[in-house]
Protein backbone atom coordinates (compact mmCIF):
# COMPACT_ATOMS: atom_id res chain seq x y z
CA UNK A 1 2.92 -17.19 -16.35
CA UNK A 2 0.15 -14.18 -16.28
CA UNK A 3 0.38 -14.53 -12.48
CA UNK A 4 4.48 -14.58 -12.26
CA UNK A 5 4.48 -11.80 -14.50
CA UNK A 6 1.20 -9.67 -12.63
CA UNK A 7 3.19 -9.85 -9.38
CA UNK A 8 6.59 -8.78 -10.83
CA UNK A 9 4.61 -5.39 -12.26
CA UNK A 10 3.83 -4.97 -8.35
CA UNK A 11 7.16 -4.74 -7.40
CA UNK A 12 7.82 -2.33 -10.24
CA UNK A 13 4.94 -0.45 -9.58
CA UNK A 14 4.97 -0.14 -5.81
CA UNK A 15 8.00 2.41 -5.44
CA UNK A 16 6.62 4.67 -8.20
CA UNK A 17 2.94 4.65 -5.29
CA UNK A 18 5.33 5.93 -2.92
CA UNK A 19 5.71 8.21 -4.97
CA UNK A 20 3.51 9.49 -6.59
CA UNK A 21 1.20 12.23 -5.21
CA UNK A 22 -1.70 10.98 -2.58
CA UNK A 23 -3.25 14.07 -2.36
CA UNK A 24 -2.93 17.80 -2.65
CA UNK A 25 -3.71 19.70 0.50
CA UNK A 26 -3.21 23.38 1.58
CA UNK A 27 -4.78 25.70 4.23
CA UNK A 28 -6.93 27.93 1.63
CA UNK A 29 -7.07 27.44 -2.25
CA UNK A 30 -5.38 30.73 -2.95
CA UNK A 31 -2.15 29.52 -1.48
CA UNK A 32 -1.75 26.67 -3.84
CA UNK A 33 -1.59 23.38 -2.73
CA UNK A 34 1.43 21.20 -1.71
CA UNK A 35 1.39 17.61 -3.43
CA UNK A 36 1.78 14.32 -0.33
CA UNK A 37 3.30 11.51 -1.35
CA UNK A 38 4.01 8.43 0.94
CA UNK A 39 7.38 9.09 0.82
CA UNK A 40 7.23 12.83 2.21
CA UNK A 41 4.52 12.00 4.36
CA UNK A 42 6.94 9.59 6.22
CA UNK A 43 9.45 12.57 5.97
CA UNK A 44 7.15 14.38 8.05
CA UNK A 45 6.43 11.70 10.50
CA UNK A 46 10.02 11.00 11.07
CA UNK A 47 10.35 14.51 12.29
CA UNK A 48 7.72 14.74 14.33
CA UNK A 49 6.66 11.22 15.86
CA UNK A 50 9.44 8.20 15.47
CA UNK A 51 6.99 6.02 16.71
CA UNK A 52 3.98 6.54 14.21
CA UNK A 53 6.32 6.99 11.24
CA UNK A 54 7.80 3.65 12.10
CA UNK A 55 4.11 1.83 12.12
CA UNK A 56 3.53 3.48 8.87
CA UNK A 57 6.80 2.73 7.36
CA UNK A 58 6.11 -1.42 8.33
CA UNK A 59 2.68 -0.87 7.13
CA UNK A 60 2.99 1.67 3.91
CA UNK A 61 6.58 0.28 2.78
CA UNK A 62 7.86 -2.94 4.19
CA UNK A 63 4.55 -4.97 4.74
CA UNK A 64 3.08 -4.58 1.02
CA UNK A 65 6.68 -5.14 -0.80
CA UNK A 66 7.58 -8.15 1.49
CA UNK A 67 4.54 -9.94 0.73
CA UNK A 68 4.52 -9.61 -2.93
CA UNK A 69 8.43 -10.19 -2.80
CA UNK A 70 7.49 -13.41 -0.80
CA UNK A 71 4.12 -14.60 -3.24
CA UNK A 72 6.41 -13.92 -6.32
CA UNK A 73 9.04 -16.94 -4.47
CA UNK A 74 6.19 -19.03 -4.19
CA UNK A 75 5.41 -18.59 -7.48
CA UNK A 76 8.75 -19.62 -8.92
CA UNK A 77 8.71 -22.29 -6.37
CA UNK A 78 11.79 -21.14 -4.28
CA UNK A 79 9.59 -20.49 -1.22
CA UNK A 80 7.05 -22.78 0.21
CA UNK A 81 3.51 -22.56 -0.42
CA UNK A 82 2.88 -23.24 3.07
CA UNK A 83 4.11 -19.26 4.52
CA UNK A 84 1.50 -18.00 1.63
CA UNK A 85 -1.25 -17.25 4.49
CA UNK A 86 0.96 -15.22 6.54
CA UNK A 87 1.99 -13.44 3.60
CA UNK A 88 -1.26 -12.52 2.82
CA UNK A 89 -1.40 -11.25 6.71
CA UNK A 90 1.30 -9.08 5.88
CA UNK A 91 -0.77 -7.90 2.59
CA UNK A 92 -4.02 -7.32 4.78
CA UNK A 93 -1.74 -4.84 7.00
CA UNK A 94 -1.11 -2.48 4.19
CA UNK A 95 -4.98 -1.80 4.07
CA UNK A 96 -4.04 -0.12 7.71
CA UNK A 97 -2.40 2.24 5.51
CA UNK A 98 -4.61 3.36 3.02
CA UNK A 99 -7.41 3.78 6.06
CA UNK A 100 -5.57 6.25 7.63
CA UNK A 101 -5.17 8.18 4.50
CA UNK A 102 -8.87 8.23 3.94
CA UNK A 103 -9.40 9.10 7.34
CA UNK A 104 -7.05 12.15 7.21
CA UNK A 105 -8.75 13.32 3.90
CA UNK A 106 -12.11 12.68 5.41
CA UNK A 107 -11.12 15.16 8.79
CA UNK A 108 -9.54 17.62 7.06
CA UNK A 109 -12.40 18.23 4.25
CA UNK A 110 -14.12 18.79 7.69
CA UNK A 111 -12.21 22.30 8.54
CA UNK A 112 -13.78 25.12 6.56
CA UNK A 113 -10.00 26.40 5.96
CA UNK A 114 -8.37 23.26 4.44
CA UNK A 115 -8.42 22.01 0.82
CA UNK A 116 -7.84 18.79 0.29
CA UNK A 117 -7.84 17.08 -3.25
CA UNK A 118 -7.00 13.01 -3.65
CA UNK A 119 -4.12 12.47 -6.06
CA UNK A 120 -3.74 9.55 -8.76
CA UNK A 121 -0.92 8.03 -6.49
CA UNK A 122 -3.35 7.04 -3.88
CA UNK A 123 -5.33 5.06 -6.36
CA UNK A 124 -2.31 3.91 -7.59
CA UNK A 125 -1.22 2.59 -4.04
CA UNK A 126 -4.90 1.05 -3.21
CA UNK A 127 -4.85 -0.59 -6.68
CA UNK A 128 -0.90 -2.09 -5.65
CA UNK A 129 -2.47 -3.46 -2.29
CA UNK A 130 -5.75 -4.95 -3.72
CA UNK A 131 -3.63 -6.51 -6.56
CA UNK A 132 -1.24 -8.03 -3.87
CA UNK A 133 -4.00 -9.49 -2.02
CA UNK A 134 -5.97 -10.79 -5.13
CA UNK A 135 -2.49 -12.26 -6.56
CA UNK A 136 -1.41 -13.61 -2.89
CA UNK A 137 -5.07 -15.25 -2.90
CA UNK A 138 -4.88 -16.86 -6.26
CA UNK A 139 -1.49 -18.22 -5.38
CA UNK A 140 -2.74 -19.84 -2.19
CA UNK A 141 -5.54 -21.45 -3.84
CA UNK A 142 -2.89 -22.47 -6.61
CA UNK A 143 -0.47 -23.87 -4.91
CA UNK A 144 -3.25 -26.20 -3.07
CA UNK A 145 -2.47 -24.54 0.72
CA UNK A 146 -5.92 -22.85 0.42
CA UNK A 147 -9.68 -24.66 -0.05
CA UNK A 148 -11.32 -21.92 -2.34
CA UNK A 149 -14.73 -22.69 -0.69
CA UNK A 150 -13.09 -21.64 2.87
C-alpha cells in the first residue's frame, strides 16, 4: 500500500517540478535574476528551436509522468507486469533531462558575466525522477518480472 500510495504522490508532485523554479540566472547580479522553471524553459524553446523543445518536452514532461502513470497500473494490477522494464526505459530518459540542466548551469557559471543560482524545483524534479525509478524498480522486482540479483 506504501508503494501504491509513494507513486500516486509522484503524479501529484511532478506538475508542481515543472514548476517550480530550476534556477535563477541573470547576466550580472545587479540586474536581479529571472527564476527558470521547466515550464518557461520549454516556453523558450518553443520559440526558438521546435525541434529541441520537442525532445525536452518527451523527455522533461511526457517520459517521467507516463512511466509513473504506467508503474502506478501495474501496481493496482490493471496493467501487466510484463511492460514494467520498458517503463523504467521511459523513467531512465528523464535523467536526459536533468543532465542538460546541470550542464547549462555548469557552462554558464563559466562566463564571468552570468549568475547562475540552482533553485529548490530542480531538486524537486531530480528527487521526482529518482523516486520513479526506485518505485518502477521495486515494482518490477515485486511483481516477479525482475531477478533482484540481475
Amino acid at each position: 500500500m506504501t508503494l501504491r500510495l509513494a507513486t500516486l504522490l509522484l503524479l501529484i508532485l511532478y506538475p508542481i517540478a515543472w514548476f517550480a523554479p530550476l534556477m535563477r540566472a541573470g547576466l550580472l547580479p545587479i540586474f536581479g535574476l529571472s527564476e527558470i522553471s521547466v515550464i518557461t524553459g520549454l516556453q523558450s524553446l518553443w520559440k526558438s528551436d521546435i525541434f529541441l523543445a520537442l525532445v525536452v518536452t518527451v523527455f522533461a514532461l511526457f517520459a517521467p509522468y507516463i512511466k509513473t502513470i504506467g508503474t502506478a497500473l501495474v501496481q493496482w494490477d490493471l496493467l501487466d507486469p510484463r511492460v514494467q522494464p520498458a517503463l523504467n526505459v521511459m523513467g531512465k530518459l528523464a535523467m536526459a533531462d536533468i543532465f542538460l540542466i546541470a550542464l547549462y548551469i555548469t557552462l554558464a557559471k563559466g562566463i564571468s558575466y552570468a549568475t547562475i543560482e540552482t533553485a529548490w524545483g530542480l531538486y524537486l524534479f531530480t528527487g521526482c525522477i529518482l523516486a520513479s525509478i526506485a518505485l518502477g524498480y521495486v515494482t518490477e522486482v515485486k511483481s516477479g518480472s525482475r531477478n533482484p540479483r540481475t
